[in-house]
N, C-alpha and C. Protein backbone atom coordinates (compact mmCIF):
# COMPACT_ATOMS: atom_id res chain seq x y z
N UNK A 1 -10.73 -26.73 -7.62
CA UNK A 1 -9.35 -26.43 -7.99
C UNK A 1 -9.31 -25.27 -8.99
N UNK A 2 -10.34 -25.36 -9.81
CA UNK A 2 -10.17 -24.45 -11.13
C UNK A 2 -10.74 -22.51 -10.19
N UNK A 3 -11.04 -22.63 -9.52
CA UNK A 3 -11.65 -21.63 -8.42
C UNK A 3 -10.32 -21.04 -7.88
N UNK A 4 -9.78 -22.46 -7.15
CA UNK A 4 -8.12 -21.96 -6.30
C UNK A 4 -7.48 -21.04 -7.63
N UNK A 5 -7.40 -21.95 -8.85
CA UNK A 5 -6.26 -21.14 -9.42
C UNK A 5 -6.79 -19.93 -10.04
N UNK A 6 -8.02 -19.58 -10.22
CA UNK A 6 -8.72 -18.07 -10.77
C UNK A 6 -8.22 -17.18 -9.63
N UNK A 7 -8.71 -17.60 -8.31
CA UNK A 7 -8.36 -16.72 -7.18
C UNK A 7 -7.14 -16.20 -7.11
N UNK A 8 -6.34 -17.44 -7.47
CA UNK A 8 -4.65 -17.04 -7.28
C UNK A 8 -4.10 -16.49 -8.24
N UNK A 9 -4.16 -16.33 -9.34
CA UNK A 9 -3.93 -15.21 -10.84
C UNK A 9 -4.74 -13.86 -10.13
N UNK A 10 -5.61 -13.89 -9.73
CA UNK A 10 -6.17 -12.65 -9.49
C UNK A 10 -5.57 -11.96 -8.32
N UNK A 11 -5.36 -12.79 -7.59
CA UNK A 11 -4.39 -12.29 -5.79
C UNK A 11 -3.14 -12.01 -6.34
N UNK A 12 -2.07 -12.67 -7.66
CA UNK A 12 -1.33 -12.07 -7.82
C UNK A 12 -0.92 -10.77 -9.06
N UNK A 13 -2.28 -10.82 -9.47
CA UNK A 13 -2.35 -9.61 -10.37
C UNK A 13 -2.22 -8.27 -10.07
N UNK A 14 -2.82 -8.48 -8.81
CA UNK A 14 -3.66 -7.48 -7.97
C UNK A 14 -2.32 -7.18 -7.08
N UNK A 15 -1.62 -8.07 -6.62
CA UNK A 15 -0.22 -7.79 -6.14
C UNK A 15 0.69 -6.82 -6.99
N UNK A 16 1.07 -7.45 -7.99
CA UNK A 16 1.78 -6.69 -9.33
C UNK A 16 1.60 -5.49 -9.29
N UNK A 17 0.15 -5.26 -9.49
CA UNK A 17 -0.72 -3.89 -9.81
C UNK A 17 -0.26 -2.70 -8.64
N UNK A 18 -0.66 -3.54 -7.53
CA UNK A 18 -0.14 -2.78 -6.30
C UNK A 18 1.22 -1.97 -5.99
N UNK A 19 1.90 -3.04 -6.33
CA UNK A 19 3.60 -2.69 -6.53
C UNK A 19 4.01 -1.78 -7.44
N UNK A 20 3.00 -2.22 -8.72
CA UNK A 20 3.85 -1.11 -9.37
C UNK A 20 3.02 0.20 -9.33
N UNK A 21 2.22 0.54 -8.91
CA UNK A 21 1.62 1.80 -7.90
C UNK A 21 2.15 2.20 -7.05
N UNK A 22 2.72 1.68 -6.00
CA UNK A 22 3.54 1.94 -5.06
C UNK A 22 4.96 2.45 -5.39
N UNK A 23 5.50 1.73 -6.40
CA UNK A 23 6.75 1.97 -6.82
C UNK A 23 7.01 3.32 -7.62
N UNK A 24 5.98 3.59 -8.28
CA UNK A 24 6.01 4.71 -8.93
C UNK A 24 5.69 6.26 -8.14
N UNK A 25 4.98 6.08 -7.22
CA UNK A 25 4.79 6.82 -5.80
C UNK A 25 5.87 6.63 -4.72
N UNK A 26 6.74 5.72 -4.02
CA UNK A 26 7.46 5.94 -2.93
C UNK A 26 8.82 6.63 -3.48
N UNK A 27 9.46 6.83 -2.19
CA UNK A 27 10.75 7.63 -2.62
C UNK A 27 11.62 6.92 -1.75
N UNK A 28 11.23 5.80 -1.06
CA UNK A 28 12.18 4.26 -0.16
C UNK A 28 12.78 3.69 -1.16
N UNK A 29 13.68 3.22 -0.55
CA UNK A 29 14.36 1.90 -2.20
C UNK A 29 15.01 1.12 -1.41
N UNK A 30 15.37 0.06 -2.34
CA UNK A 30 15.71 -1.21 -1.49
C UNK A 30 14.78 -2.18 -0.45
N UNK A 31 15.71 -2.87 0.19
CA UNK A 31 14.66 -3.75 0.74
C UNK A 31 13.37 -3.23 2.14
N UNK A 32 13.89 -1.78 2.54
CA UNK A 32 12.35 -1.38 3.37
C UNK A 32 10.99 -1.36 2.59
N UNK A 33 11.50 -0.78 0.91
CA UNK A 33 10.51 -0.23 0.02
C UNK A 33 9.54 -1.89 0.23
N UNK A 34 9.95 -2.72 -0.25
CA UNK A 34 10.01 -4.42 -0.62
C UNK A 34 9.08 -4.78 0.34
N UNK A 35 9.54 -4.71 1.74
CA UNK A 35 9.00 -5.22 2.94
C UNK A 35 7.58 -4.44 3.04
N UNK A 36 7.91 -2.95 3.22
CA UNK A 36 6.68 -2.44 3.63
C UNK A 36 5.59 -2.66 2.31
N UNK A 37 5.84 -2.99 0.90
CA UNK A 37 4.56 -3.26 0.16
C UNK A 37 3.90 -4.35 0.31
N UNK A 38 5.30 -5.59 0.77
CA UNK A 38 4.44 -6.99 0.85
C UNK A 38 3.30 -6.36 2.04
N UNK A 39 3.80 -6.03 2.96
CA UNK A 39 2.91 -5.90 4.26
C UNK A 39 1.59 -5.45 3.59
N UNK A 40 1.38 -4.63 2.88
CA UNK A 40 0.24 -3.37 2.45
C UNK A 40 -0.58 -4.53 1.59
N UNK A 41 0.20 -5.47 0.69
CA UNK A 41 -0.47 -6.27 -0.21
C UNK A 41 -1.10 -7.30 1.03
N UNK A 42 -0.60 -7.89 1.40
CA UNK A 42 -0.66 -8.90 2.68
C UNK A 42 -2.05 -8.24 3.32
N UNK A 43 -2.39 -6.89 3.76
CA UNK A 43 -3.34 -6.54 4.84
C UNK A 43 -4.59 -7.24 3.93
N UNK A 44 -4.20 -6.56 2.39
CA UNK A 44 -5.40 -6.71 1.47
C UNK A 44 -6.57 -7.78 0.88
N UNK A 45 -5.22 -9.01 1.18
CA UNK A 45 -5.79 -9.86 0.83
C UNK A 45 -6.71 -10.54 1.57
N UNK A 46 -7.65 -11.71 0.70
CA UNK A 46 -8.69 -12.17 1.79
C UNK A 46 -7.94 -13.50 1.86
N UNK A 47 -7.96 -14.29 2.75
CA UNK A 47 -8.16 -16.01 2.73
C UNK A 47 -9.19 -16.67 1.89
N UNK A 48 -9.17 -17.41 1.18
CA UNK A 48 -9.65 -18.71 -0.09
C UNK A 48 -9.24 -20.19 1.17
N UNK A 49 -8.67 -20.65 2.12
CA UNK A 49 -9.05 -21.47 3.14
C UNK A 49 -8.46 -21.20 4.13
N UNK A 50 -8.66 -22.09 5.09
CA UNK A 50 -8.07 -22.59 6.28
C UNK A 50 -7.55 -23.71 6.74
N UNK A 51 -6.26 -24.16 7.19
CA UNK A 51 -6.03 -24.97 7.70
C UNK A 51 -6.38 -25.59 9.06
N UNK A 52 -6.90 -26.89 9.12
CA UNK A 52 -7.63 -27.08 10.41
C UNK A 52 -6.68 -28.35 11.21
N UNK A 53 -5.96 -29.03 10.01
CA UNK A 53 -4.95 -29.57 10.94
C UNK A 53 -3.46 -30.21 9.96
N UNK A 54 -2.82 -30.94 10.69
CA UNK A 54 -1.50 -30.72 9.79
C UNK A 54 -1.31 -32.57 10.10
N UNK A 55 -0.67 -33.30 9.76
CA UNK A 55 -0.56 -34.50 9.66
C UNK A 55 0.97 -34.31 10.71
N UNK A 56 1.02 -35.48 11.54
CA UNK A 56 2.48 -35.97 12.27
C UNK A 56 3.12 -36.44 10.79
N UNK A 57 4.79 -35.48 10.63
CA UNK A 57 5.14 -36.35 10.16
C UNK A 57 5.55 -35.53 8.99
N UNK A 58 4.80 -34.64 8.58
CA UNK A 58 4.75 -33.69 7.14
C UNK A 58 5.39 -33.06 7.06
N UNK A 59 5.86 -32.17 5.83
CA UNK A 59 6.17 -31.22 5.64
C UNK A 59 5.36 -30.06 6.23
N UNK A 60 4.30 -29.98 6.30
CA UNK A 60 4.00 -28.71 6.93
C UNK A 60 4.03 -28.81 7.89
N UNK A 61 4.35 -29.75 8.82
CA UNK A 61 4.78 -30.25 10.19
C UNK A 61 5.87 -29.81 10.46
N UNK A 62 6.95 -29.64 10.07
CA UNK A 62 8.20 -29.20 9.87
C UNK A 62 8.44 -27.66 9.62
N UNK A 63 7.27 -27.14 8.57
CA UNK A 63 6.95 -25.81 8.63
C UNK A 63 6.37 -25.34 9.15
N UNK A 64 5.96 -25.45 10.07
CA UNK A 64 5.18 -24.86 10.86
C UNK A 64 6.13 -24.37 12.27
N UNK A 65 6.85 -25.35 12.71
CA UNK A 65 7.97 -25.24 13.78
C UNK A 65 9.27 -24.29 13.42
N UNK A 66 9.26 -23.86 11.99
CA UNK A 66 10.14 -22.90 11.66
C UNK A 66 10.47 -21.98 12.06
C-alpha cells in the first residue's frame, strides 16, 4: 500500500509538472487545451496493476457497463 501511494504522489506530480509546461507553451484554451494534455499525460503513464476480475454485483460492475 505504502508503494501504491508513493507511485500515486509521483504520477500526480509528474501530471501537474506536465500541465504546467504545457500551459505555458500552448496557445489552445479552454477545454481542447484540457483534453489534449490529459491525453499526453495519460500516453505517459505506466500501470502499478491490473484488474483480472470484477465481482457480480459491484460497483465496478456497474462501472464498467458505463
Amino acid at each position: 500500500m505504502n508503494q501504491i501511494e508513493e507511485e500515486l504522489y509521483k504520477i500526480h506530480a509528474e501530471a501537474r509538472e506536465a500541465a504546467g509546461d504545457k500551459n505555458s507553451n500552448q496557445s489552445e484554451t479552454g477545454t481542447e487545451a484540457s483534453g489534449s494534455q490529459d491525453a499526453d499525460v495519460r500516453s505517459q503513464l505506466q500501470p502499478i496493476g491490473t484488474v483480472t476480475s470484477i465481482d457480480q454485483g459491484s460497483p465496478a460492475e456497474s462501472a464498467v457497463s458505463i
